[in-house]
N, C-alpha and C. Protein backbone atom coordinates (compact mmCIF):
# COMPACT_ATOMS: atom_id res chain seq x y z
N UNK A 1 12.85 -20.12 -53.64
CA UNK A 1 11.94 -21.05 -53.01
C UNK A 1 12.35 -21.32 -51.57
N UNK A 2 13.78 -21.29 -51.01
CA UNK A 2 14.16 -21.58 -49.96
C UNK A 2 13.77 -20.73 -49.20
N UNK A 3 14.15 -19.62 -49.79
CA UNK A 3 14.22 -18.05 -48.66
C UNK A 3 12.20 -18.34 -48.49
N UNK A 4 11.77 -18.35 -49.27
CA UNK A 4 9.83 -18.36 -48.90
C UNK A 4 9.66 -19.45 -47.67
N UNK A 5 10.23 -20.83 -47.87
CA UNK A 5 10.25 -21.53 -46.78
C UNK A 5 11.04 -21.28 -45.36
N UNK A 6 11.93 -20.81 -45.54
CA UNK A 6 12.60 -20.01 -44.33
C UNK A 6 12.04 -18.70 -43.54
N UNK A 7 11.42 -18.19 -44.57
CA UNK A 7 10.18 -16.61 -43.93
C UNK A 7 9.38 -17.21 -43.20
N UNK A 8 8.49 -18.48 -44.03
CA UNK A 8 7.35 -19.04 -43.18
C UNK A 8 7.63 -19.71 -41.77
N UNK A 9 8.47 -20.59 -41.89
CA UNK A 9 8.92 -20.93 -40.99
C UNK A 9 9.53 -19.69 -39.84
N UNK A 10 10.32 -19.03 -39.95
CA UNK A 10 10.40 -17.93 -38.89
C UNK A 10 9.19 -17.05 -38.37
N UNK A 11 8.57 -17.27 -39.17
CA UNK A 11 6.87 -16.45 -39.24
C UNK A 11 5.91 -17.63 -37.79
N UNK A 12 6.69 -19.11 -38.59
CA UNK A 12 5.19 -19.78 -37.55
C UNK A 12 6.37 -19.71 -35.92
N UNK A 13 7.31 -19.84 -36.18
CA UNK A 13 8.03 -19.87 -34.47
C UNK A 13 8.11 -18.53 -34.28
N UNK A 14 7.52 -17.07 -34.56
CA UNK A 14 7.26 -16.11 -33.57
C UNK A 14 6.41 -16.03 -33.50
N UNK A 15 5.26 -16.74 -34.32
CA UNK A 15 3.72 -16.60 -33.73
C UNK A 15 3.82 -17.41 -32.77
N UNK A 16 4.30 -18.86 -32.84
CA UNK A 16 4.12 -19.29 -31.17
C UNK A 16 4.99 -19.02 -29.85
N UNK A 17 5.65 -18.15 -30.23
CA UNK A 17 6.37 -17.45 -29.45
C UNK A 17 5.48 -16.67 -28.80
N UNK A 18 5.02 -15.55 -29.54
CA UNK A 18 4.16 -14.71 -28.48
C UNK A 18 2.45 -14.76 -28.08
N UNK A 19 2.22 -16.62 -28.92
CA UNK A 19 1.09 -16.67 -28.82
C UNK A 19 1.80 -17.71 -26.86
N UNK A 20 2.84 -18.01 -26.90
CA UNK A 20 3.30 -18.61 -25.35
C UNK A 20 3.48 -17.48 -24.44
N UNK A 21 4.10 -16.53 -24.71
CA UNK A 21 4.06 -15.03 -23.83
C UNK A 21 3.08 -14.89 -23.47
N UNK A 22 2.11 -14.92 -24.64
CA UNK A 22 0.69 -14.03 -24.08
C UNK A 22 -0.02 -14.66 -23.23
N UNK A 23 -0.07 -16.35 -23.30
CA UNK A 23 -0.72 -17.06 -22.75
C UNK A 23 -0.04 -17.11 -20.86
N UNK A 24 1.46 -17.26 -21.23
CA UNK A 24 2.54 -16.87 -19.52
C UNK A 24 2.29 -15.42 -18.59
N UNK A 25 1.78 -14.32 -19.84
CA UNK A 25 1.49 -13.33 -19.02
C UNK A 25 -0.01 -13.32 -18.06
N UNK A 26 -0.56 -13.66 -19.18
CA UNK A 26 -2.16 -14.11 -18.57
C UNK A 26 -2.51 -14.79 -17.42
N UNK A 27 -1.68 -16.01 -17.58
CA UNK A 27 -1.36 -16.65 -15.96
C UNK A 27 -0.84 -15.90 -15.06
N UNK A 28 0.12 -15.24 -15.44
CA UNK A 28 0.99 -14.88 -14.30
C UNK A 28 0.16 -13.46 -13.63
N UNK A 29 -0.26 -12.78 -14.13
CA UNK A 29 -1.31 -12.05 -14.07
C UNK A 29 -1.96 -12.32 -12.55
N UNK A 30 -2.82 -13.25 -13.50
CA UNK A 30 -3.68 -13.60 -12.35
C UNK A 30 -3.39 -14.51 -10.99
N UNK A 31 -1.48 -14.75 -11.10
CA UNK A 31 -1.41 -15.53 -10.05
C UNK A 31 -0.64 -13.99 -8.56
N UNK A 32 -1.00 -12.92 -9.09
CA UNK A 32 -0.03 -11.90 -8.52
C UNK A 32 -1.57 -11.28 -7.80
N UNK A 33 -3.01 -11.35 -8.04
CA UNK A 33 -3.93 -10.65 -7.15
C UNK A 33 -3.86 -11.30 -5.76
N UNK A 34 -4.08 -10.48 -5.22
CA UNK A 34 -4.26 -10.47 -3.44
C UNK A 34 -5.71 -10.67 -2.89
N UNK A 35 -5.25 -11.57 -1.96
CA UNK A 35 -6.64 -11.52 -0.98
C UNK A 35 -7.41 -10.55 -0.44
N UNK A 36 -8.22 -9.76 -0.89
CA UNK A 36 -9.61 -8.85 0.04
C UNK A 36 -9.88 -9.28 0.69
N UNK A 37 -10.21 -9.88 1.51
CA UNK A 37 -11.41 -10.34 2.65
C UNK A 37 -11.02 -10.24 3.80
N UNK A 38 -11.85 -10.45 4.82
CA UNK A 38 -11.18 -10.02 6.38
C UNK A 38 -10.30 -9.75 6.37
N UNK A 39 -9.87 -9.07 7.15
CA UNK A 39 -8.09 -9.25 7.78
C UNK A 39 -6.85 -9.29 6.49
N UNK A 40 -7.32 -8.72 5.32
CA UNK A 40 -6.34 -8.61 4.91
C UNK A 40 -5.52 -7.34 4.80
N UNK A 41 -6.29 -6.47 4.84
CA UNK A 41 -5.84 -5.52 4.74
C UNK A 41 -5.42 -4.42 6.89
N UNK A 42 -5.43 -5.28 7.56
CA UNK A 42 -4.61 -5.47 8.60
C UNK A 42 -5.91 -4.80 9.72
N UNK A 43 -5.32 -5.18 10.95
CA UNK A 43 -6.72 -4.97 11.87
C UNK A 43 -6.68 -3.47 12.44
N UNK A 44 -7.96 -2.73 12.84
CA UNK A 44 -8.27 -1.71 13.40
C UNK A 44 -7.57 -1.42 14.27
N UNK A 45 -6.58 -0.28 14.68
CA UNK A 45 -5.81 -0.13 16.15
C UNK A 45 -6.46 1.77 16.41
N UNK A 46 -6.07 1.37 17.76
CA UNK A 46 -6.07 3.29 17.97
C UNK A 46 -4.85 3.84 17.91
N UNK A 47 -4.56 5.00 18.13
CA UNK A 47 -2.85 5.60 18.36
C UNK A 47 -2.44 5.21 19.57
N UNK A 48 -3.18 4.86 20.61
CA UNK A 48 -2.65 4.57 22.09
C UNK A 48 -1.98 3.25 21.81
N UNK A 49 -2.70 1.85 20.75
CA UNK A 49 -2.88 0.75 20.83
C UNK A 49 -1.15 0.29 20.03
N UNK A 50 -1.53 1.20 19.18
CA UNK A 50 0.22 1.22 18.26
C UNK A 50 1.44 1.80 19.44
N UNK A 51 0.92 2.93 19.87
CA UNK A 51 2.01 3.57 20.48
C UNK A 51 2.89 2.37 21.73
N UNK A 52 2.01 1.16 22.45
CA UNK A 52 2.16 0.52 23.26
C UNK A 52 2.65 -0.77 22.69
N UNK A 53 2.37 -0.87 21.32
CA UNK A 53 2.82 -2.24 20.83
C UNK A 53 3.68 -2.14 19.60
N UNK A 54 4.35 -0.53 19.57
CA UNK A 54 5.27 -0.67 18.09
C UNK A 54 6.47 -1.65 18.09
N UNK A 55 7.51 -2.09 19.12
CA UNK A 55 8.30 -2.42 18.82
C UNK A 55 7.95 -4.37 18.26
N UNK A 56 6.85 -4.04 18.92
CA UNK A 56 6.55 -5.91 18.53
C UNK A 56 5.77 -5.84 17.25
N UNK A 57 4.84 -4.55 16.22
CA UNK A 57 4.29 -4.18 15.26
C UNK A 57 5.58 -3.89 13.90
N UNK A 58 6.48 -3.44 14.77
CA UNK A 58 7.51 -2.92 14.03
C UNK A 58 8.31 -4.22 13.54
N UNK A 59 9.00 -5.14 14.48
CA UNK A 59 9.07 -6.86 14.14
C UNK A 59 8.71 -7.35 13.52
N UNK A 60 7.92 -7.27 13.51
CA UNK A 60 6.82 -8.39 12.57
C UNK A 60 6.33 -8.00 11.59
N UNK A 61 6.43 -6.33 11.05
CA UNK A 61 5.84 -5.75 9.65
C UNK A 61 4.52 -5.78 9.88
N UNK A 62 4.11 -5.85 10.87
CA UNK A 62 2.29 -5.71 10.73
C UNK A 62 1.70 -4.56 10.15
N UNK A 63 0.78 -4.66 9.51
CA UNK A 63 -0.02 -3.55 8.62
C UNK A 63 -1.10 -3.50 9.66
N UNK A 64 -1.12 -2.19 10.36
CA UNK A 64 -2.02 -1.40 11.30
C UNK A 64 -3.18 -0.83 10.11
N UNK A 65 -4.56 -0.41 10.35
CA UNK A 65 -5.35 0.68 10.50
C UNK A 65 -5.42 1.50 11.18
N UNK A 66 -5.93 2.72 10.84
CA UNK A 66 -5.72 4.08 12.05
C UNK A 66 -7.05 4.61 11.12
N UNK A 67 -8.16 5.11 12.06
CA UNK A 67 -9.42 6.05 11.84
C UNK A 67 -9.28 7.17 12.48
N UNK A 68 -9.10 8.13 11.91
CA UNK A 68 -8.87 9.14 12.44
C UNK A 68 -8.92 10.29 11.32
N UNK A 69 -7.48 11.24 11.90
CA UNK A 69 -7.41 12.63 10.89
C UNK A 69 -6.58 12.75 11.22
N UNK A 70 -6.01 13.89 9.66
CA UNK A 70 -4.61 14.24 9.56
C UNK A 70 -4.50 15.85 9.91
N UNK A 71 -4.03 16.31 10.82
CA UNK A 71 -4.36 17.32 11.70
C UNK A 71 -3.56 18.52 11.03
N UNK A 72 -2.13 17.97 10.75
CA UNK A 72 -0.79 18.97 10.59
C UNK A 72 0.19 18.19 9.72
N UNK A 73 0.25 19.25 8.69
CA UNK A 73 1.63 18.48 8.07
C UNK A 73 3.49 19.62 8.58
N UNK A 74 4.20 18.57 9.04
CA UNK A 74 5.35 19.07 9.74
C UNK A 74 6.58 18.87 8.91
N UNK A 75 6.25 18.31 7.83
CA UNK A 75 7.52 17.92 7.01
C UNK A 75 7.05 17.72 5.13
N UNK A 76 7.92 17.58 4.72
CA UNK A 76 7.86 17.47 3.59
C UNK A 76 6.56 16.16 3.51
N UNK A 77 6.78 15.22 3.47
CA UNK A 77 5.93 14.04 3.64
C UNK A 77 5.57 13.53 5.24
N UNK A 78 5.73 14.18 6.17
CA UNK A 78 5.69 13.69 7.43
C UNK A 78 4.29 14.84 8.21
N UNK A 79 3.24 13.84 8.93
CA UNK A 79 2.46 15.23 9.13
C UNK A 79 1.75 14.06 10.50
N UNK A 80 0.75 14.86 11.32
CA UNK A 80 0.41 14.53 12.47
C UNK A 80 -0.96 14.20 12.27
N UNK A 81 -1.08 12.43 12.92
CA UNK A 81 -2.38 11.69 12.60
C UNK A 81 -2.89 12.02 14.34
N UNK A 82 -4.86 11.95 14.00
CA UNK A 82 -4.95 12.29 15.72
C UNK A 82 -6.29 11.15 15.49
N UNK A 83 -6.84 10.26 16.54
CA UNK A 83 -7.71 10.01 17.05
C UNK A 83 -8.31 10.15 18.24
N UNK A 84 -9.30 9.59 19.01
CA UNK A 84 -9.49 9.93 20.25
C UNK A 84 -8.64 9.42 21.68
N UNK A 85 -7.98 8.82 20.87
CA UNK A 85 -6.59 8.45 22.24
C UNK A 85 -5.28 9.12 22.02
N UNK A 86 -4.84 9.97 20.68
CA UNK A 86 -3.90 10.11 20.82
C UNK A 86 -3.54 11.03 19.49
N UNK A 87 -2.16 10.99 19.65
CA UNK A 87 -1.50 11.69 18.22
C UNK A 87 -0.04 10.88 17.39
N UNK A 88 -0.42 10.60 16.09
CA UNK A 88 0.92 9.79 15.88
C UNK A 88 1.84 10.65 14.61
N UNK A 89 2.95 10.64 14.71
CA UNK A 89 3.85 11.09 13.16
C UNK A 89 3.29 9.68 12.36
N UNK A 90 2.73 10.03 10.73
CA UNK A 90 2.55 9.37 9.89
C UNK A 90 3.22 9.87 8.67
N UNK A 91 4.28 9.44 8.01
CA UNK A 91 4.34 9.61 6.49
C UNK A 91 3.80 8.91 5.23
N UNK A 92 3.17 9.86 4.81
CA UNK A 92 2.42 9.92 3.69
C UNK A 92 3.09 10.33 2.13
N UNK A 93 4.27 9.24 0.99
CA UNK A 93 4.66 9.38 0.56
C UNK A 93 3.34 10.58 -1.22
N UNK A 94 4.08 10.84 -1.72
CA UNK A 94 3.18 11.33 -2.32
C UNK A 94 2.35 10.80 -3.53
N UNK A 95 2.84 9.88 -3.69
CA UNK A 95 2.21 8.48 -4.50
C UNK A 95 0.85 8.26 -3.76
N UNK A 96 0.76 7.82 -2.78
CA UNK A 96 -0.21 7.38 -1.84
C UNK A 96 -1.15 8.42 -0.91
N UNK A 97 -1.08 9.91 -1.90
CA UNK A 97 -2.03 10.80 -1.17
C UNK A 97 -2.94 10.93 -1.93
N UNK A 98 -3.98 10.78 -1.13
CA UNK A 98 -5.62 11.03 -2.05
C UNK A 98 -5.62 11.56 -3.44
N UNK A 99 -6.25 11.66 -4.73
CA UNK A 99 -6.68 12.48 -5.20
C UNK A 99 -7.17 13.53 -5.25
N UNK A 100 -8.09 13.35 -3.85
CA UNK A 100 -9.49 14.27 -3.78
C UNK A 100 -8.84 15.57 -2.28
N UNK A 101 -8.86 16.35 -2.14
CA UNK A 101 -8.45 17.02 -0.81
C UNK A 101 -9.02 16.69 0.88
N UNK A 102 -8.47 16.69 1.08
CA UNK A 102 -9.14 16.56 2.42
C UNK A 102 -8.42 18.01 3.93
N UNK A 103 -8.80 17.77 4.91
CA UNK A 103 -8.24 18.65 5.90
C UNK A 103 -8.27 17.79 7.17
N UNK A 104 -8.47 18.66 8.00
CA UNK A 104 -8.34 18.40 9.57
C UNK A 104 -9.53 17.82 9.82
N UNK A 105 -10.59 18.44 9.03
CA UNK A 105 -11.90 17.79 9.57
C UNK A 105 -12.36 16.23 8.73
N UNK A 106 -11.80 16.09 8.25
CA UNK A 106 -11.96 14.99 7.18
C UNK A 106 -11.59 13.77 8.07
N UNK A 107 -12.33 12.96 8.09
CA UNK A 107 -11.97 11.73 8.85
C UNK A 107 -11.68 10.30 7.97
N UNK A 108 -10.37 10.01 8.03
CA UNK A 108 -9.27 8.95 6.94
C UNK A 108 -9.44 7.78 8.11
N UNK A 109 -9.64 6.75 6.82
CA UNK A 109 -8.62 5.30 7.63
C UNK A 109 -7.30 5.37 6.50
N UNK A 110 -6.12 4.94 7.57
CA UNK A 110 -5.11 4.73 6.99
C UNK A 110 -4.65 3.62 7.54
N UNK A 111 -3.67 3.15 6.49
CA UNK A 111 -3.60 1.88 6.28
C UNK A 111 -1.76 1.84 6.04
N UNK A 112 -0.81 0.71 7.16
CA UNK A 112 0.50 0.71 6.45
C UNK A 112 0.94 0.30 7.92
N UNK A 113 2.59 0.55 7.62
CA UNK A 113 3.55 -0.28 8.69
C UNK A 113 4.05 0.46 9.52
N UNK A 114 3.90 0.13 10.99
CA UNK A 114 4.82 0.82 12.03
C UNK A 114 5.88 0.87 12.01
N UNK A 115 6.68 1.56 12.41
CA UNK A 115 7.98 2.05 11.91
C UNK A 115 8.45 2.50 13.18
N UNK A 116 9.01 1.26 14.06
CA UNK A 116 9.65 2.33 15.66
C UNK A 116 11.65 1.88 15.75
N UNK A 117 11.76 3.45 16.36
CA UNK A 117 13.26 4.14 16.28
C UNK A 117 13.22 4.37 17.82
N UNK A 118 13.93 4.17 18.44
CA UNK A 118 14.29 4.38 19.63
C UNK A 118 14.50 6.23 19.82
N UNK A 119 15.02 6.28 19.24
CA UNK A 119 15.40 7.77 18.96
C UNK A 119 14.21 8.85 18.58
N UNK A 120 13.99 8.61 16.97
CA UNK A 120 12.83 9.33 16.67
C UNK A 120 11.24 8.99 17.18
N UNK A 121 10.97 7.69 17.86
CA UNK A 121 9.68 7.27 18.25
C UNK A 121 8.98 6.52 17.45
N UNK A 122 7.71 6.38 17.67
CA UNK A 122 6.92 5.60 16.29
C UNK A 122 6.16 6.51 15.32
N UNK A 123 6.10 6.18 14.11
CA UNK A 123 5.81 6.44 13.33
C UNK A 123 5.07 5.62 12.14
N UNK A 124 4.30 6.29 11.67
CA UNK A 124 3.47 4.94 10.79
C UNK A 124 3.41 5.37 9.16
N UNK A 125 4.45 4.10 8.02
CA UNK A 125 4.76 4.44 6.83
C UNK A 125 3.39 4.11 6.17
N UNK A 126 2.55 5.23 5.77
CA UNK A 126 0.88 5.24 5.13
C UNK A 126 1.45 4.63 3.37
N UNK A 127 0.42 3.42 3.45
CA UNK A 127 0.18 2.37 2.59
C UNK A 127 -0.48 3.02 1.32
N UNK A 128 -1.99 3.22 2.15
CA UNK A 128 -3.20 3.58 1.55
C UNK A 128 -3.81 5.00 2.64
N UNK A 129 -4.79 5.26 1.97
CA UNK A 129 -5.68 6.06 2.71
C UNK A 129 -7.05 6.32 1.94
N UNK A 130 -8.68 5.76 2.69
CA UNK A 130 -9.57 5.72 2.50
C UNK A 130 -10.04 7.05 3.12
N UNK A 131 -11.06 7.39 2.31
CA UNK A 131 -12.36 8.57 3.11
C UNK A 131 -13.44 7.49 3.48
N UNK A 132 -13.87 8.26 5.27
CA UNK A 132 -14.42 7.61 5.96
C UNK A 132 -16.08 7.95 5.41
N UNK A 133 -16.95 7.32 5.00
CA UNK A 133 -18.37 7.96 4.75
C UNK A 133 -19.33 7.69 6.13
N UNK A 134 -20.15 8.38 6.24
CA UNK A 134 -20.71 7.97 7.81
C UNK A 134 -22.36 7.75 7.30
C-alpha cells in the first residue's frame, strides 16, 4: 500500500515538473525573438561608405548592408564583394551561404559586421545574404 502511495506521489511531482518546464520553455521562447522592423537589421552603406568609416563601424559592431555582388571567391571562405563605388573582401562562413546558387551576375544584399585590421584592411564578416528581386 505504501510503495502505490509513493509511485503516485512521484508520478504527480514529475508531472508538475515538466508540466513547469514546458510552461518556462514557452516563455522563454518567446522572450528570445528579435525585432524586424526598420533599422533592425542595420542601414544601407556602399563599399566606399564602409571603406571610409570602418574603424568607427568596426568599434561599435555595427551591422552594415551591402547591395551588390559577389564577383570572386579568393579563399576558402573569403571572396570579393563589388558595387558601384567599389570592391570589398567579405567572408562568407559556410553556414550562411545561400541555398540556391548564385554568380557574378546575381545581385545580393548582405548583411553583417565590419571587421577593420590595420594590416589586412576592411573586411566584412557576412551575417546573412538575401537575393535582390527587381
Amino acid at each position: 500500500m505504501q510503495y502505490k502511495q509513493l509511485k503516485n506521489t512521484t508520478m504527480k511531482r514529475m508531472l508538475r515538473y515538466l508540466m513547469v518546464l514546458t510552461i518556462v520553455s514557452l516563455v522563454s521562447w518567446n522572450v528570445v525573438a528579435q525585432f524586424v522592423g526598420e533599422g533592425a537589421k542595420g542601414s544601407l552603406h556602399t563599399v566606399q561608405s564602409v571603406k571610409d568609416s570602418a574603424i568607427k563601424l568596426d568599434r561599435t559592431d555595427a551591422v552594415v548592408r551591402l547591395k551588390g555582388f559577389v564577383v570572386e571567391q579568393i579563399g576558402n571562405k573569403d571572396y570579393w564583394f563589388q558595387d558601384q563605388t567599389g570592391r570589398i573582401r567579405v567572408e562568407i562562413s559556410k553556414k550562411n551561404l545561400p541555398n540556391r546558387p548564385f554568380d557574378e551576375k546575381t545581385e545580393l544584399l548582405l548583411t553583417g559586421e565590419v571587421d577593420y585590421d590595420l594590416l589586412e584592411g576592411v573586411e566584412i564578416e557576412v551575417e546573412s545574404i538575401e537575393f535582390v528581386t527587381k
